[in-house]
N, C-alpha and C. Protein backbone atom coordinates (compact mmCIF):
# COMPACT_ATOMS: atom_id res chain seq x y z
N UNK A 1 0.82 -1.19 0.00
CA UNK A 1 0.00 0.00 0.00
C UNK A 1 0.87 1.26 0.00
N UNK A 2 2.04 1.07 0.56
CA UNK A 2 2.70 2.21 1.05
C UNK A 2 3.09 2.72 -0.86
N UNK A 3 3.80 1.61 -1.35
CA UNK A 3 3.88 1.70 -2.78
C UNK A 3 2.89 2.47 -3.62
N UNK A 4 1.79 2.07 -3.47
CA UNK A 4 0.56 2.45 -4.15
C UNK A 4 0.33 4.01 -3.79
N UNK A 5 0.28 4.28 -2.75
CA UNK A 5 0.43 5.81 -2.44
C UNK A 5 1.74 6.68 -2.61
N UNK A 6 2.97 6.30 -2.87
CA UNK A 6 3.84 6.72 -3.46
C UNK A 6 3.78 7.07 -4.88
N UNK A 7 3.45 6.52 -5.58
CA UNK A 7 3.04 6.10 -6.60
C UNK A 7 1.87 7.76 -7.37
N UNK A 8 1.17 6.91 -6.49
CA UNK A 8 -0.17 7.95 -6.56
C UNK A 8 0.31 9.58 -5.78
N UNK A 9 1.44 9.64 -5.33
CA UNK A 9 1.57 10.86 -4.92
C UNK A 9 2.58 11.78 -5.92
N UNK A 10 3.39 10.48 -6.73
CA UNK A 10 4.31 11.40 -8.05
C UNK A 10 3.63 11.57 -8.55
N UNK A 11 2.23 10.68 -9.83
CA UNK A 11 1.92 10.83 -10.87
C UNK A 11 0.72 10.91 -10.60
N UNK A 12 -0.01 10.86 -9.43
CA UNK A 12 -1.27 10.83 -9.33
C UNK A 12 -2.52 9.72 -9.26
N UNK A 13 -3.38 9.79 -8.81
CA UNK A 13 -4.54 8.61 -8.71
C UNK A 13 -5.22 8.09 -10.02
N UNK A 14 -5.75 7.46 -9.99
CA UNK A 14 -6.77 6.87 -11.16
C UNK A 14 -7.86 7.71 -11.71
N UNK A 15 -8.44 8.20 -10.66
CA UNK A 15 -9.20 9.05 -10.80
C UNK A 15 -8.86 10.68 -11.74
N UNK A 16 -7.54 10.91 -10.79
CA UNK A 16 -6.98 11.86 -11.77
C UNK A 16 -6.60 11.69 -12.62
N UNK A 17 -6.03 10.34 -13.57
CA UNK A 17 -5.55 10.59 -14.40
C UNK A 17 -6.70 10.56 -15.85
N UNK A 18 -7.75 9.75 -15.07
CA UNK A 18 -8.93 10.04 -15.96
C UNK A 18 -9.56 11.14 -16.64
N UNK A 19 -9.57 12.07 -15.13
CA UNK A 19 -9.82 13.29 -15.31
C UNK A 19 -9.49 14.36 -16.17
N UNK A 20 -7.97 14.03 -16.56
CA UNK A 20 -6.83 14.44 -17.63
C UNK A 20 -7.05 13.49 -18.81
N UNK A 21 -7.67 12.98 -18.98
CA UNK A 21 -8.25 12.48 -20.07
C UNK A 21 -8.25 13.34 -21.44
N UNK A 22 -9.04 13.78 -21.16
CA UNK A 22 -9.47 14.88 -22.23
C UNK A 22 -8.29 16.02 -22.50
N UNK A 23 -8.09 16.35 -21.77
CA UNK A 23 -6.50 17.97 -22.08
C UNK A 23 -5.54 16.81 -22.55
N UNK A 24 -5.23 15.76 -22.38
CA UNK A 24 -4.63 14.77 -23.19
C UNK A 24 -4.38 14.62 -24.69
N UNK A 25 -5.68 14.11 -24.57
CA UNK A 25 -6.10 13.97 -25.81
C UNK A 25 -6.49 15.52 -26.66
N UNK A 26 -6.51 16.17 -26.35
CA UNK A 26 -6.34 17.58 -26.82
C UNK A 26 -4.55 18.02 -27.10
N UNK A 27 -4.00 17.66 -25.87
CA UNK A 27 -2.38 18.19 -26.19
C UNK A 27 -1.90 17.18 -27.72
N UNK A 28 -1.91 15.93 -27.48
CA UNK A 28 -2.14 15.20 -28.60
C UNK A 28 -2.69 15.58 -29.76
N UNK A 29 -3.25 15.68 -30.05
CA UNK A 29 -3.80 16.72 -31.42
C UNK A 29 -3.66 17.58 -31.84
N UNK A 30 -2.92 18.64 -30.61
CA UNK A 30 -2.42 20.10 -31.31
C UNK A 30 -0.56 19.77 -31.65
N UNK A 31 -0.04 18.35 -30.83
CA UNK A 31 1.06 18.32 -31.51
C UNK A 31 1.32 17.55 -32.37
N UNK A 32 0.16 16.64 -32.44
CA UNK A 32 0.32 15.65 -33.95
C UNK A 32 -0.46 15.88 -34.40
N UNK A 33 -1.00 16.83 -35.82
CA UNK A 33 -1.67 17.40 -36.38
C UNK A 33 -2.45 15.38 -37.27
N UNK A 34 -3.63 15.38 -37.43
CA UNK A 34 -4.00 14.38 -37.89
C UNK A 34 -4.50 13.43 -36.77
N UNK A 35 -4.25 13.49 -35.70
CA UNK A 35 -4.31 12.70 -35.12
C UNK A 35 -5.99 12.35 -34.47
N UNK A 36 -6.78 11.68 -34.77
CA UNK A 36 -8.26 11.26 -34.25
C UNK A 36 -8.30 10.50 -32.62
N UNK A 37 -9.49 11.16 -32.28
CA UNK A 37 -9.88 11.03 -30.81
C UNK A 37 -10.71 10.96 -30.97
N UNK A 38 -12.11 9.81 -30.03
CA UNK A 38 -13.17 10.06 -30.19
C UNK A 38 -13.39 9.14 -28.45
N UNK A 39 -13.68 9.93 -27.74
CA UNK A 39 -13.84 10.04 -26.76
C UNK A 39 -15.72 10.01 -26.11
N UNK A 40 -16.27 8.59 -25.84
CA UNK A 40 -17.13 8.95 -25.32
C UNK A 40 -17.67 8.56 -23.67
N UNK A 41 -18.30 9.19 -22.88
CA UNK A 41 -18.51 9.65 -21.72
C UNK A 41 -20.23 9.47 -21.55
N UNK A 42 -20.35 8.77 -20.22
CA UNK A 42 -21.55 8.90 -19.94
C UNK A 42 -21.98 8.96 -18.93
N UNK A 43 -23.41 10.01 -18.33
CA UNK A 43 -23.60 10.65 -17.08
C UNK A 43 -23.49 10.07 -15.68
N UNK A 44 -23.88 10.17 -14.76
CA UNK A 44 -23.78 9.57 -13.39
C UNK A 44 -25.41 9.42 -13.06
N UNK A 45 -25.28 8.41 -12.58
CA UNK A 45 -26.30 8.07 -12.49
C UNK A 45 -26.50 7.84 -11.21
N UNK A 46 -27.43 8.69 -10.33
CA UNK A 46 -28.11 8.81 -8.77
C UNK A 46 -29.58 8.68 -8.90
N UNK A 47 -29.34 7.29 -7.89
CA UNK A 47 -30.69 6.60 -7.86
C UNK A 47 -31.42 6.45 -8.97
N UNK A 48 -32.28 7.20 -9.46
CA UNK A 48 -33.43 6.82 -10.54
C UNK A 48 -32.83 7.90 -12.08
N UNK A 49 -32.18 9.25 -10.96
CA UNK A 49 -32.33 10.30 -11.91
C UNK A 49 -30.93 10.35 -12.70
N UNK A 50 -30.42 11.23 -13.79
CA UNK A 50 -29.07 11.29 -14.61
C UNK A 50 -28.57 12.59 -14.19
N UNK A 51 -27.62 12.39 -13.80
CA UNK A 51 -27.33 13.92 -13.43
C UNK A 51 -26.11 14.40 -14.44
N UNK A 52 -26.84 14.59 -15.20
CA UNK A 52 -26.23 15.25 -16.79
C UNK A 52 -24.77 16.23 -16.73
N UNK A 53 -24.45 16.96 -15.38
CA UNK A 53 -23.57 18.01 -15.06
C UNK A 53 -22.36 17.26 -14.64
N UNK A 54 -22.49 16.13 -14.48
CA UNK A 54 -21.18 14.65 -14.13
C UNK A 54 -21.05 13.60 -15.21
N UNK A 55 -20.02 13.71 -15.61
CA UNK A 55 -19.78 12.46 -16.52
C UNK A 55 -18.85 11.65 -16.04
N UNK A 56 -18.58 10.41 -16.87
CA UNK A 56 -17.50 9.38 -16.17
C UNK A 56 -17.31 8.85 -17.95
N UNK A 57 -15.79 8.41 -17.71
CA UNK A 57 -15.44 7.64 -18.90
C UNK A 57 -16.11 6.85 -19.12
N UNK A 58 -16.15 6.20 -20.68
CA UNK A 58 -16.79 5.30 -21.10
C UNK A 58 -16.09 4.59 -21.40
N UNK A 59 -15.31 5.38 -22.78
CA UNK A 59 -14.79 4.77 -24.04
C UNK A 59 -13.83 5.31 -25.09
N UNK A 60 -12.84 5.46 -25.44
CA UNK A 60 -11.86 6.05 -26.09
C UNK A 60 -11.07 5.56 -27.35
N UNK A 61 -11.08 5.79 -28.44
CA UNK A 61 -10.86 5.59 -29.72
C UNK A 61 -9.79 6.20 -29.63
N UNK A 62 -8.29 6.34 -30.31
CA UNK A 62 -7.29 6.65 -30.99
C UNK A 62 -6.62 6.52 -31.77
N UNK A 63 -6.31 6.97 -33.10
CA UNK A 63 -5.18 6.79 -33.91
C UNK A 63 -4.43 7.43 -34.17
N UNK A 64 -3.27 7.09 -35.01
CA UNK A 64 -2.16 8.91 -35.47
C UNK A 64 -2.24 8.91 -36.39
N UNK A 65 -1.65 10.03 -37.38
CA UNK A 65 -1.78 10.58 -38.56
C UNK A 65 -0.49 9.91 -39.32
N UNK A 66 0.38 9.39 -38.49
CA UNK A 66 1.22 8.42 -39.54
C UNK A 66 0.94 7.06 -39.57
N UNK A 67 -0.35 6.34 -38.46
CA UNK A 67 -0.22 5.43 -38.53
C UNK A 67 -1.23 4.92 -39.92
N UNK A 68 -2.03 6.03 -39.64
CA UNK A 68 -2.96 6.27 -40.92
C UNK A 68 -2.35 6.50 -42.37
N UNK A 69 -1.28 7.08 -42.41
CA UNK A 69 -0.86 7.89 -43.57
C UNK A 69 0.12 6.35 -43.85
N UNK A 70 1.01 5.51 -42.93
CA UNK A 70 1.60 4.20 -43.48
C UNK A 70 0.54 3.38 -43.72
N UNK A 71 -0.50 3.16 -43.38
CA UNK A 71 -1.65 2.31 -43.54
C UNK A 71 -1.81 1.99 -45.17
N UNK A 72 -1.52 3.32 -45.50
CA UNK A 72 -1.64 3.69 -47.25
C UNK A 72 -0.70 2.44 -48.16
N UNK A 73 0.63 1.84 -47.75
CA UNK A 73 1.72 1.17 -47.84
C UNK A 73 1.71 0.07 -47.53
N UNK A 74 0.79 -0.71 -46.62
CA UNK A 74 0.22 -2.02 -46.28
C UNK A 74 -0.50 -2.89 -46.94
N UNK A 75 -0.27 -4.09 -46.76
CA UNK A 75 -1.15 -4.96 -46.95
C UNK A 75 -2.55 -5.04 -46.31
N UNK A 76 -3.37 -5.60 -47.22
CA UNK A 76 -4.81 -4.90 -47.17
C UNK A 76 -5.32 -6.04 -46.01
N UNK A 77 -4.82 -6.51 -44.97
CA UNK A 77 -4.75 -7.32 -43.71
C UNK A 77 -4.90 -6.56 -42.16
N UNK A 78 -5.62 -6.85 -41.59
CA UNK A 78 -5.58 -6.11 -40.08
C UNK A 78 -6.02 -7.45 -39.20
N UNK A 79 -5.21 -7.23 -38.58
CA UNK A 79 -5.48 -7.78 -37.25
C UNK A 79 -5.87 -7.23 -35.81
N UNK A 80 -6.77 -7.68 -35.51
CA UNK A 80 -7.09 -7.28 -34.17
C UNK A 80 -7.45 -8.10 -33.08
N UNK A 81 -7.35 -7.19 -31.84
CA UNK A 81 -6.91 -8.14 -30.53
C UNK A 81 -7.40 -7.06 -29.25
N UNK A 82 -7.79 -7.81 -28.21
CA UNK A 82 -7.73 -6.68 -26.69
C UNK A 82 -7.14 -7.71 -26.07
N UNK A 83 -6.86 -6.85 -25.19
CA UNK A 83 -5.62 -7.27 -24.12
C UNK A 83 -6.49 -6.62 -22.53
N UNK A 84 -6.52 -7.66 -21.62
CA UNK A 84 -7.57 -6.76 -20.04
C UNK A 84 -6.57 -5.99 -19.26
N UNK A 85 -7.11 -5.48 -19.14
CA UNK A 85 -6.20 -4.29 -17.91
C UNK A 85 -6.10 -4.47 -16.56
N UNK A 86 -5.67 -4.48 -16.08
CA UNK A 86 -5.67 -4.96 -14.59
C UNK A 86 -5.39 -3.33 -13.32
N UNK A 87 -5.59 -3.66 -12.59
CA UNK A 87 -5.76 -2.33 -11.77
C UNK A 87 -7.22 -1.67 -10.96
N UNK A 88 -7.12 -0.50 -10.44
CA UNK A 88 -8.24 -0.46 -9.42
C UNK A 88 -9.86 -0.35 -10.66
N UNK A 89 -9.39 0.20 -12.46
CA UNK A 89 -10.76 0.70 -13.01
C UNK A 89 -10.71 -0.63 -13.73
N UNK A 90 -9.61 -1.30 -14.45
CA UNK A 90 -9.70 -2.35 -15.57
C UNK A 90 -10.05 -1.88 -16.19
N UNK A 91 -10.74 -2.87 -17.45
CA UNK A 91 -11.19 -2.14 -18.52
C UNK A 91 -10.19 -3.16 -20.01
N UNK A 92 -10.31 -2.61 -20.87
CA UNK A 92 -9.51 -3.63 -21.91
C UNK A 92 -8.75 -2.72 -23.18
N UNK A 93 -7.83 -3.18 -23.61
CA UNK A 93 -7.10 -1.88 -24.44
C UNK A 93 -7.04 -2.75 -26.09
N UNK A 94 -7.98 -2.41 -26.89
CA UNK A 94 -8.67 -3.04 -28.04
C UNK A 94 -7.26 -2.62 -28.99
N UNK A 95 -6.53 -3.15 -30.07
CA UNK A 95 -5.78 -2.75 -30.93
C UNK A 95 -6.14 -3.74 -32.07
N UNK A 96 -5.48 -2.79 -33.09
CA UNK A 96 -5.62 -3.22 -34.69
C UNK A 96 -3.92 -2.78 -35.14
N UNK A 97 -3.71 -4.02 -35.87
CA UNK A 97 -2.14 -3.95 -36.59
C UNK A 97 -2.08 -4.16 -37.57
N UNK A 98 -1.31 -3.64 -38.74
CA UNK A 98 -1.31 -4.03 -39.54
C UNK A 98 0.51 -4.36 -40.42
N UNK A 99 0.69 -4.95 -41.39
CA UNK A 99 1.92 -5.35 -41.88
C UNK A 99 2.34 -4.93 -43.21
N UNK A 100 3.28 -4.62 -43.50
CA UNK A 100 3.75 -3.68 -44.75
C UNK A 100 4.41 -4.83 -45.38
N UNK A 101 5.05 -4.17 -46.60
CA UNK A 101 5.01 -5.71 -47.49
C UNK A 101 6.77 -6.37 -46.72
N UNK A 102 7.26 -5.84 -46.00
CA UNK A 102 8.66 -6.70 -45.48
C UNK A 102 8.24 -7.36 -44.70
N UNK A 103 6.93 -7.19 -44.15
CA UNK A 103 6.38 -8.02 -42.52
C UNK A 103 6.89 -7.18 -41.42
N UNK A 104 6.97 -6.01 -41.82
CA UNK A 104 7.11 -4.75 -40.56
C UNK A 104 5.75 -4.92 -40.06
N UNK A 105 5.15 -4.88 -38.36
CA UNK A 105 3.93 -4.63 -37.60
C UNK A 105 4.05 -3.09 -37.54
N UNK A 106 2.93 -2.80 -37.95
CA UNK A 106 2.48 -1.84 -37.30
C UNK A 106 1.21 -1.27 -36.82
N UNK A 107 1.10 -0.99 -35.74
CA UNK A 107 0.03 -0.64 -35.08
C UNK A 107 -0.64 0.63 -35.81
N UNK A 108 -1.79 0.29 -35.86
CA UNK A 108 -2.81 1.61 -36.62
C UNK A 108 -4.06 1.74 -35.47
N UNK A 109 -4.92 1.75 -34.60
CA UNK A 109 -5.75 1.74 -34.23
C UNK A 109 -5.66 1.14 -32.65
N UNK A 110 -6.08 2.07 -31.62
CA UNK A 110 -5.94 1.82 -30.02
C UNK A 110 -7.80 2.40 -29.67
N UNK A 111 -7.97 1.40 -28.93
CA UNK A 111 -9.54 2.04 -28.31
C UNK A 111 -9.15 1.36 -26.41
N UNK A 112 -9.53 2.20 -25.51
CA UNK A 112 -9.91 1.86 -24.13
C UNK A 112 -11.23 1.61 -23.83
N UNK A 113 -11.57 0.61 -23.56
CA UNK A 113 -13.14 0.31 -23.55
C UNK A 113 -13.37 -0.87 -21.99
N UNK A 114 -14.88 -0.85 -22.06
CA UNK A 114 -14.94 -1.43 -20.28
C UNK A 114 -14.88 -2.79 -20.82
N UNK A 115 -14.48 -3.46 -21.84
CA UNK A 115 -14.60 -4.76 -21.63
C UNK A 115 -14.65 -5.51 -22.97
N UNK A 116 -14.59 -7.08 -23.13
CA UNK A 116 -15.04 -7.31 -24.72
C UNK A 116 -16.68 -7.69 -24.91
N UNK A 117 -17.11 -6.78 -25.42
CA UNK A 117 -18.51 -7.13 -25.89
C UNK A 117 -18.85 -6.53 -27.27
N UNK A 118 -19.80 -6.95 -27.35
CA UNK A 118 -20.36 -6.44 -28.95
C UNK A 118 -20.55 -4.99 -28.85
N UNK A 119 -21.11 -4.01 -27.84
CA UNK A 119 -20.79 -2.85 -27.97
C UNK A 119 -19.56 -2.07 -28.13
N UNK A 120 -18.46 -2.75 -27.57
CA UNK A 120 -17.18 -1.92 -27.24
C UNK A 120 -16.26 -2.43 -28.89
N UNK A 121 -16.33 -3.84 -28.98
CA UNK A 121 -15.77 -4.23 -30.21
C UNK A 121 -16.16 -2.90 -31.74
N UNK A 122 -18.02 -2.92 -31.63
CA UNK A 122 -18.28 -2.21 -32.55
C UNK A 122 -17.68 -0.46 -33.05
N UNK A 123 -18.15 -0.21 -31.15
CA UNK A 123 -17.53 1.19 -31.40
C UNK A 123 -15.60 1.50 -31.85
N UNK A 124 -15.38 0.10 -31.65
CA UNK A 124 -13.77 0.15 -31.72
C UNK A 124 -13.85 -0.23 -33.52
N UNK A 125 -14.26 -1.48 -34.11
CA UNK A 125 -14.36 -1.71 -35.73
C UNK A 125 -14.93 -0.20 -36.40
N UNK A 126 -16.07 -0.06 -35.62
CA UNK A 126 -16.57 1.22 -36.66
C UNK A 126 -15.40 2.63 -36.88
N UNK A 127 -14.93 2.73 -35.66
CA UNK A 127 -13.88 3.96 -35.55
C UNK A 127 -12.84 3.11 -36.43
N UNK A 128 -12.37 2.73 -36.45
CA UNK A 128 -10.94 2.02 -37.23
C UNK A 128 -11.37 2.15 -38.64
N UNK A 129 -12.38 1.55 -38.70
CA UNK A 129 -12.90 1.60 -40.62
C UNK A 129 -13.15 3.19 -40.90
N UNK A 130 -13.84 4.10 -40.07
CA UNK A 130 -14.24 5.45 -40.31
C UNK A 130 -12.68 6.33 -40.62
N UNK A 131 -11.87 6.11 -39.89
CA UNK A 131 -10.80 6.65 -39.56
C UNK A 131 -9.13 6.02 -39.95
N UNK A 132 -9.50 5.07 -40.20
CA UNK A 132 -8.12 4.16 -40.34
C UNK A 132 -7.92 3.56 -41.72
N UNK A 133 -9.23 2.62 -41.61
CA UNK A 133 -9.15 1.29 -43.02
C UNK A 133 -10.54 1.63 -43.99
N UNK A 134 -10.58 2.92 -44.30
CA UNK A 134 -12.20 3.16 -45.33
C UNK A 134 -12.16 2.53 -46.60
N UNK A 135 -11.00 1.17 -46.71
CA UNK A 135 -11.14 1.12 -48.16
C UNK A 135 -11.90 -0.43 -48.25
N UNK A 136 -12.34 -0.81 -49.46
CA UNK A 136 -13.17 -1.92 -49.18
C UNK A 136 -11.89 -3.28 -49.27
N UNK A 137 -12.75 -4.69 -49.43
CA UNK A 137 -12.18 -5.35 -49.56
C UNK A 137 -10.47 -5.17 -48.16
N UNK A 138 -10.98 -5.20 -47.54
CA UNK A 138 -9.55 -5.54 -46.37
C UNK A 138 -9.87 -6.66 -45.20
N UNK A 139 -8.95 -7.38 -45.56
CA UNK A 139 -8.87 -8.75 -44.71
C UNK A 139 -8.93 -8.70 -42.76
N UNK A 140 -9.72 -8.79 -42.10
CA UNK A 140 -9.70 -8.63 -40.74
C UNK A 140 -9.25 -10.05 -40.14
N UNK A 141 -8.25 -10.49 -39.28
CA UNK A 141 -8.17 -11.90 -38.21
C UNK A 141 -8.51 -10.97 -36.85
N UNK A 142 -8.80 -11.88 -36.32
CA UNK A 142 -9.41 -11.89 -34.77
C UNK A 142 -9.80 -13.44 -34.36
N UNK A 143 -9.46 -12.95 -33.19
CA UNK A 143 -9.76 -14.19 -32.07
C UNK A 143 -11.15 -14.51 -32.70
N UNK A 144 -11.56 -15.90 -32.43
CA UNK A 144 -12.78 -16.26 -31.96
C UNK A 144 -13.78 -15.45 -30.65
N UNK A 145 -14.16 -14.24 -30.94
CA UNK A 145 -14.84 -14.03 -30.04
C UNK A 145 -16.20 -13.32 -30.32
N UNK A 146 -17.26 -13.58 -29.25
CA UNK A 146 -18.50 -13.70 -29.23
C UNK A 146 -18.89 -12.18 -29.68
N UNK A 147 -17.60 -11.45 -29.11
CA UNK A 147 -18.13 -10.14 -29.26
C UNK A 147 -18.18 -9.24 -30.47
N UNK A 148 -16.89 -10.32 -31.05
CA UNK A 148 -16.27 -9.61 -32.85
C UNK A 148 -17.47 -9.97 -33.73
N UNK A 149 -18.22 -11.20 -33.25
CA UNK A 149 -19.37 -12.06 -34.17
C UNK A 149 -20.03 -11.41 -33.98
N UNK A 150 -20.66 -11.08 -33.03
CA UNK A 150 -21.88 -10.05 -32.57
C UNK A 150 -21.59 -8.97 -33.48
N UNK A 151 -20.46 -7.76 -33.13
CA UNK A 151 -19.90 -6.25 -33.59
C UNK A 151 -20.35 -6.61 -35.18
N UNK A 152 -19.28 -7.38 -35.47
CA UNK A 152 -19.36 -7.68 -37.09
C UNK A 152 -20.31 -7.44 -37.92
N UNK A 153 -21.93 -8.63 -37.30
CA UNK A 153 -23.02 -8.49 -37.76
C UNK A 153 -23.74 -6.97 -37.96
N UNK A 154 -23.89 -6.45 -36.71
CA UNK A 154 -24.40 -5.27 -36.47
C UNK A 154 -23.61 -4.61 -37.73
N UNK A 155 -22.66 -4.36 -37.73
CA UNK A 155 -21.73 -3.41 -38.59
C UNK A 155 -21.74 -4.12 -40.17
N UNK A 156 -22.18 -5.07 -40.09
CA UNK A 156 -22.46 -5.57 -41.69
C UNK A 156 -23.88 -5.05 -42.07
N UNK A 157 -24.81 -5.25 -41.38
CA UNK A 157 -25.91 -4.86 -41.89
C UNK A 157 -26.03 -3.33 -41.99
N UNK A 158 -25.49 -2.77 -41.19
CA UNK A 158 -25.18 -0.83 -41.40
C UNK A 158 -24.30 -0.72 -42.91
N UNK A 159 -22.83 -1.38 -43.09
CA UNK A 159 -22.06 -1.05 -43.81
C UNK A 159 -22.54 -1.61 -45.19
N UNK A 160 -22.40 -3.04 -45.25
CA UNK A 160 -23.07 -3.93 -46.54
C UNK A 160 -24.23 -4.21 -45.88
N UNK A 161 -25.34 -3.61 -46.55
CA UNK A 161 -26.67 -4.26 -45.92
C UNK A 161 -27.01 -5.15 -47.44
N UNK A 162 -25.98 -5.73 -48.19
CA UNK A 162 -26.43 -7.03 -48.87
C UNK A 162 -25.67 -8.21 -48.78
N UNK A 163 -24.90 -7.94 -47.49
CA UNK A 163 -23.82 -9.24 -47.41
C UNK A 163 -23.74 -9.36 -45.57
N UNK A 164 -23.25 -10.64 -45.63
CA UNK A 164 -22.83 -11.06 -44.58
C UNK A 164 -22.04 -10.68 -43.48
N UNK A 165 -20.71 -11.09 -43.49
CA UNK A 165 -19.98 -10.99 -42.76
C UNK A 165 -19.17 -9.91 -43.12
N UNK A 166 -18.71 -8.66 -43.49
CA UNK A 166 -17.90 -7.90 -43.82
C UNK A 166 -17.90 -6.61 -42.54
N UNK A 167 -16.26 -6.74 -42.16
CA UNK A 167 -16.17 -5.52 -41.49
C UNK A 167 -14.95 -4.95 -41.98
């Protein structure tokens, strides 16, 4: 514990660093010109009512403007993956990679989200395709998971509403 409050007394609590969330992701953008944020937040909720004047993280999308701009130079392949977070909020840190023709990795696409489900997957596929991969025909791997099958669907019938499986 003593650690944990050391800790929390150089760089600060969880709470704060949440809080800095946003001027973050703002300093980020005014020094990497290109760079996408999509940051969403939702109210607090006491007892029955929303108290609209408090928000709390949700969900956080990121990419950069070179990871986007090498994306251009890749093979038309992405892979994606989350990884769980461990600590007092958790939560899961969603990524998409992709490979250039030597078999260089490179990362194009980061989302922070509460977990793997079909909501968090989607809002993470939809931001990546909006922002990252808008071109058709590109190969996605992913785990077997319930939540990519779920995301997928939803996002097929929005994107190709005459096909199947395409994200």
């Amino acid at each position: 514990m003593a650690k944990q409050k050391a800790v929390a007394q150089i760089y600060g609590d969880w709470k704060e660093s949440y809080a800095e969330l946003p001027h973050w992701m703002l300093g980020v953008q005014l020094t990497m010109l290109g760079t996408v944020t999509v940051l969403k937040t939702s109210p607090v909720r006491v007892g029955d009512q929303l108290d609209e004047s408090t928000v709390y993280f949700h969900r956080l999308f990121w990419t950069f403007s070179p990871c986007v701009e090498a994306f251009q130079h890749c093979k038309l392949l992405v892979s994606i993956d989350g990884t769980y977070l461990y600590g007092k909020y958790g939560g899961t840190l969603l990524l998409a990679i992709a490979q250039d023709e030597n078999s260089n990795i490179l990362p194009i696409a980061f989302a922070l989200v509460e977990g793997k489900n079909a909501e968090s997957w989607s809002f993470f596929l939809s931001n990546r395709r909006t922002h990252v991969t808008p071109q058709e025909d590109i190969l996605v791997i992913s785990e077997k998971h319930n939540g990519i099958k779920d995301a997928s669907t939803c996002l097929s019938s929005v994107l190709y509403p005459s096909c199947g499986s395409k994200f």
